[in-house]
Protein backbone atom coordinates (compact mmCIF):
# COMPACT_ATOMS: atom_id res chain seq x y z
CA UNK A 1 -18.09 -14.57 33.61
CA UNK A 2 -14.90 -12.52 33.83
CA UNK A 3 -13.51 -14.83 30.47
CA UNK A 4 -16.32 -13.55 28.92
CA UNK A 5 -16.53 -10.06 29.71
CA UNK A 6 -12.54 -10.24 28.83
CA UNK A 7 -13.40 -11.56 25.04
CA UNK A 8 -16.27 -8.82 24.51
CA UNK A 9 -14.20 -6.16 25.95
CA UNK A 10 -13.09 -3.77 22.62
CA UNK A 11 -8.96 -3.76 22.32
CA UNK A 12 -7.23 -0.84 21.22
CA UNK A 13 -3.65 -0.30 20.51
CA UNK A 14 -1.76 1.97 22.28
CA UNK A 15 1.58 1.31 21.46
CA UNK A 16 2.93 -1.19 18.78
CA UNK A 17 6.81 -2.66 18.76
CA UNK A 18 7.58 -3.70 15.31
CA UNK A 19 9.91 -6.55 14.66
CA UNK A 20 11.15 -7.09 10.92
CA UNK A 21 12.85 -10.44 10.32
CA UNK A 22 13.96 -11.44 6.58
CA UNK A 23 16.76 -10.70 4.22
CA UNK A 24 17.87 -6.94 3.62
CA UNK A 25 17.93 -8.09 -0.01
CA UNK A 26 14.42 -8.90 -0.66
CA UNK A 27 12.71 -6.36 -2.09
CA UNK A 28 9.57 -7.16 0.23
CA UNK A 29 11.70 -7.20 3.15
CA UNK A 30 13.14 -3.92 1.51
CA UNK A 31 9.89 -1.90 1.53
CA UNK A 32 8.60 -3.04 4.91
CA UNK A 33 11.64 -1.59 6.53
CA UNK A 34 11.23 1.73 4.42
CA UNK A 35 7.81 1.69 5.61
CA UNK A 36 8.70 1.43 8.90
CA UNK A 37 11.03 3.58 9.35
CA UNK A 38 8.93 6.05 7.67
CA UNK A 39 6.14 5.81 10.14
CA UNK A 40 7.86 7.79 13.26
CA UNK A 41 6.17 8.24 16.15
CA UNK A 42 6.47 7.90 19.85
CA UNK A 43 3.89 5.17 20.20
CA UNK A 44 5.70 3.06 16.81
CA UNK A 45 9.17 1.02 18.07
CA UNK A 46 11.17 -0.50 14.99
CA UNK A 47 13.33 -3.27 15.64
CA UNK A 48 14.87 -3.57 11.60
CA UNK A 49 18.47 -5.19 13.09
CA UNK A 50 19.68 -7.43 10.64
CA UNK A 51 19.86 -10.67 13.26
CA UNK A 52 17.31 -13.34 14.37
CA UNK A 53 17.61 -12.50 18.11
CA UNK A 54 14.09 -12.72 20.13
CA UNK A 55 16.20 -11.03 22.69
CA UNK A 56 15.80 -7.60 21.46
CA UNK A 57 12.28 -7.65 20.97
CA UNK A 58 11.20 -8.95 24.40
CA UNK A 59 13.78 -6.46 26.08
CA UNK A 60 12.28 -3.55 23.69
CA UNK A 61 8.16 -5.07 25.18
CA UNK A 62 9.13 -5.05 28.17
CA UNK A 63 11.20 -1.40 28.78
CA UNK A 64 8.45 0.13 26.16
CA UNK A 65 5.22 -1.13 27.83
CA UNK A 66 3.38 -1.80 24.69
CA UNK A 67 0.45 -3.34 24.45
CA UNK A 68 0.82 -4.73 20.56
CA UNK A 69 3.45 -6.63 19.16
CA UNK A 70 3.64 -6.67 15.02
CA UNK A 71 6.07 -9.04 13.03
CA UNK A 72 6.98 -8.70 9.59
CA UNK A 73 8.50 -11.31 7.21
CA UNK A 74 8.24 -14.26 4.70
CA UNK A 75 6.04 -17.06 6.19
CA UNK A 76 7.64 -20.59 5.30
CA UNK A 77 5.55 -24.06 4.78
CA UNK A 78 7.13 -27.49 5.99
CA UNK A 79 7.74 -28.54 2.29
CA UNK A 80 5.80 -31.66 3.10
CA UNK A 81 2.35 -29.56 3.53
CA UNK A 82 -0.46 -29.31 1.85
CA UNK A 83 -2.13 -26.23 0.32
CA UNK A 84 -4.20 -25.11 2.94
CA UNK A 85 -1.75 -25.40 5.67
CA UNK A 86 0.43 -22.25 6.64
CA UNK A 87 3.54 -20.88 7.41
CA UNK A 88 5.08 -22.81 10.41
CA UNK A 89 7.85 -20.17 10.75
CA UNK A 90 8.86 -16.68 9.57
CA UNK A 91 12.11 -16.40 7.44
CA UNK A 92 15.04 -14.98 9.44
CA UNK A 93 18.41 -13.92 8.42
CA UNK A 94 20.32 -17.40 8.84
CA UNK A 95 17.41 -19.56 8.88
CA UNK A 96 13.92 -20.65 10.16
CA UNK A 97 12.16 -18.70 13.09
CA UNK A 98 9.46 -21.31 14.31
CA UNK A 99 6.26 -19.08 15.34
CA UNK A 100 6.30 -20.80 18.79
CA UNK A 101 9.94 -19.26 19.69
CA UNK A 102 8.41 -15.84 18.84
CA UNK A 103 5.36 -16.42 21.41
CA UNK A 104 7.43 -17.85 24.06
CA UNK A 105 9.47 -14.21 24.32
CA UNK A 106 6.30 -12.06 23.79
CA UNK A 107 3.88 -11.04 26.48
CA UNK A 108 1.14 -8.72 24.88
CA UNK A 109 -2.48 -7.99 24.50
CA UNK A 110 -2.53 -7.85 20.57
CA UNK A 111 -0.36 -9.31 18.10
CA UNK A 112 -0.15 -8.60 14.07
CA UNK A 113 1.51 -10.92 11.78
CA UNK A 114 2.00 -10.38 8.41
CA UNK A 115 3.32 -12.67 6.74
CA UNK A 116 2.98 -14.74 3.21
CA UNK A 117 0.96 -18.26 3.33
CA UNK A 118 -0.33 -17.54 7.11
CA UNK A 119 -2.93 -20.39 5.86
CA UNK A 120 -6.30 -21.24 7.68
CA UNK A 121 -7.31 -23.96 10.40
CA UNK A 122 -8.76 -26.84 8.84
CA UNK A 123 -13.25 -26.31 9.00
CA UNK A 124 -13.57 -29.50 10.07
CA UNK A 125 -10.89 -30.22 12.30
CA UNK A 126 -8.81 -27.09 13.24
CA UNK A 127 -7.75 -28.51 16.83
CA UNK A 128 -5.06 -30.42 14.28
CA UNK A 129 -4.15 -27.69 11.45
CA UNK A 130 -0.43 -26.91 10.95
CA UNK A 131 0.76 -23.25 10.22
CA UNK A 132 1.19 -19.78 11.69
CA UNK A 133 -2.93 -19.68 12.50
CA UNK A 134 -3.00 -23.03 14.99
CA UNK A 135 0.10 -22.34 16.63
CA UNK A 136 -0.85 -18.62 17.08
CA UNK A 137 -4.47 -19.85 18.41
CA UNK A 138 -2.88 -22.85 20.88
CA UNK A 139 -0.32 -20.30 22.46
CA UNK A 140 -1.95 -16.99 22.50
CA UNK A 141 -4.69 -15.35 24.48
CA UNK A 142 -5.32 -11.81 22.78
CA UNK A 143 -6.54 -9.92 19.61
CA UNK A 144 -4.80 -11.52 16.04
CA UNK A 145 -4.29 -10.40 12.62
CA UNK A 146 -2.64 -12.17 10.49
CA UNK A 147 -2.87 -13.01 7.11
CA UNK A 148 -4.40 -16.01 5.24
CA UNK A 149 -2.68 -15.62 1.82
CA UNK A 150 0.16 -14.19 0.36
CA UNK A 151 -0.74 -10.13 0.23
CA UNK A 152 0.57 -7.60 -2.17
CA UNK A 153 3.59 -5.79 -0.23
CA UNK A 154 2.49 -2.26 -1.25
CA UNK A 155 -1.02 -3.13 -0.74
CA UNK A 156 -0.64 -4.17 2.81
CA UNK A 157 1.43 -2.05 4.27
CA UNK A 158 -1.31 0.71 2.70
CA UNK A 159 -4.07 -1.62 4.98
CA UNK A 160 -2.10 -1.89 7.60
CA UNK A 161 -1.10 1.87 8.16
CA UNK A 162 -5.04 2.86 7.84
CA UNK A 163 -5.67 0.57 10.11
CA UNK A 164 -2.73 2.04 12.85
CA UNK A 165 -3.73 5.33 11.79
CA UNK A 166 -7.60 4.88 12.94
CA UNK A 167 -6.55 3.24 16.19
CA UNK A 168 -3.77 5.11 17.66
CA UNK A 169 -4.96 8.77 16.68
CA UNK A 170 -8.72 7.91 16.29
CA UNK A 171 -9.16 5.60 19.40
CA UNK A 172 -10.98 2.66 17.51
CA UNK A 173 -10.72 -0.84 18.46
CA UNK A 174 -8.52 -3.14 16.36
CA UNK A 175 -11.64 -5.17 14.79
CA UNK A 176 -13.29 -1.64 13.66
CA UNK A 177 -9.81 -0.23 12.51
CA UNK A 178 -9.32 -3.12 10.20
CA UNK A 179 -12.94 -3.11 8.78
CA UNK A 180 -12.75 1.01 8.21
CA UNK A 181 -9.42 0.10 6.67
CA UNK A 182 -10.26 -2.53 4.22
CA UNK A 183 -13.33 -0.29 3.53
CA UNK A 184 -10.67 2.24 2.39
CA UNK A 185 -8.80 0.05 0.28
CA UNK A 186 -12.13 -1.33 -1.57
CA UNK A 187 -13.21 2.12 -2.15
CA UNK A 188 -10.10 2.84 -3.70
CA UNK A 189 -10.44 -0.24 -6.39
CA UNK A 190 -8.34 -2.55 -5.07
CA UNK A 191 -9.00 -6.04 -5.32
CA UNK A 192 -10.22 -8.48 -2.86
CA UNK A 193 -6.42 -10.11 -3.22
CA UNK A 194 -5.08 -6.97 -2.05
CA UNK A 195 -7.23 -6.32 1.04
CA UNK A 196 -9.43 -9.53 2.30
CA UNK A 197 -6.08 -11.58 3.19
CA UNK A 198 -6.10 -9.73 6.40
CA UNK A 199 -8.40 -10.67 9.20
């Protein structure tokens, strides 16, 4: 009974830590962090250091109390997968972030991952899909977004701020945040590419 009343219960975010890994080069990477550190507020931590250390961000959970973690960065396949598998780690500076290393340093409620080829459990066996989704779903016990394809940079981060913007000043949950946010985006013309990748 109390699992169940935990699922239903609507999540909010109340205060998101950001972590950006990837190359200051890429001009994805390059945008996110201008996006970032655009966005100022009290209840929106940037981490843009130009490392790979989980250090930072589980010090920066833990003296911030938030209650939503978000990662940024270029998903990578094992180049022996298939098309429908995902990312199995995020592109860091000096190499490979495995998904599971970011889990093991994160306690949170909510976590957002955006991130290109996030992929999708398998429909007819997802207790043995590969990628970002499975090992996201085996380690974690909150709200997720993530993202099933490769998104549009400008396009997300557009999504993704409507859909900060309606929970942290307008108080909705995450799941109606997103919706009202897509909502936005397919008002405005945009293309299924640019706005259904998120869930």
């Amino acid at each position: 009974k109390q699992l169940i009343e935990y699922i239903r219960k609507p999540r909010k975010i109340s205060k998101i830590v950001n972590r950006l890994f990837g190359k200051p080069s890429d001009r994805s990477i390059s945008k996110i962090k201008k996006w970032l550190l655009a966005y100022e507020r009290d209840d929106f931590i940037n981490i843009v250091e130009e490392n790979d250390d989980m250090g930072i961000l589980r010090k920066k959970l833990e003296n911030e109390k938030a209650d939503t973690v978000a990662i940024y960065g270029h998903g990578v396949r094992n180049p022996d997968s298939n098309s429908v598998e995902g990312a199995q780690s995020i592109e860091g500076i000096k190499g490979m972030i495995h998904m599971r290393n970011i889990l093991d340093n994160i306690v949170t409620d909510n976590l957002v991952i955006i991130s290109c080829v996030g992929g999708t459990p398998n429909n007819i066996n997802p207790e043995v899909s590969s990628g970002t989704w499975s090992s996201v779903f085996e380690r974690f016990n909150g709200i997720i977004i993530s993202c099933k394809w490769s998104v549009p940079t400008e396009d997300t981060i557009e999504l993704i701020s409507q859909m900060y913007n309606h929970t942290l000043d307008e108080g909705m949950n995450i799941s109606e945040a997103l919706l009202t946010a897509q909502r936005y985006m397919k008002n405005r013309g945009k293309g299924e590419l640019s706005w259904a990748g998120v869930e």
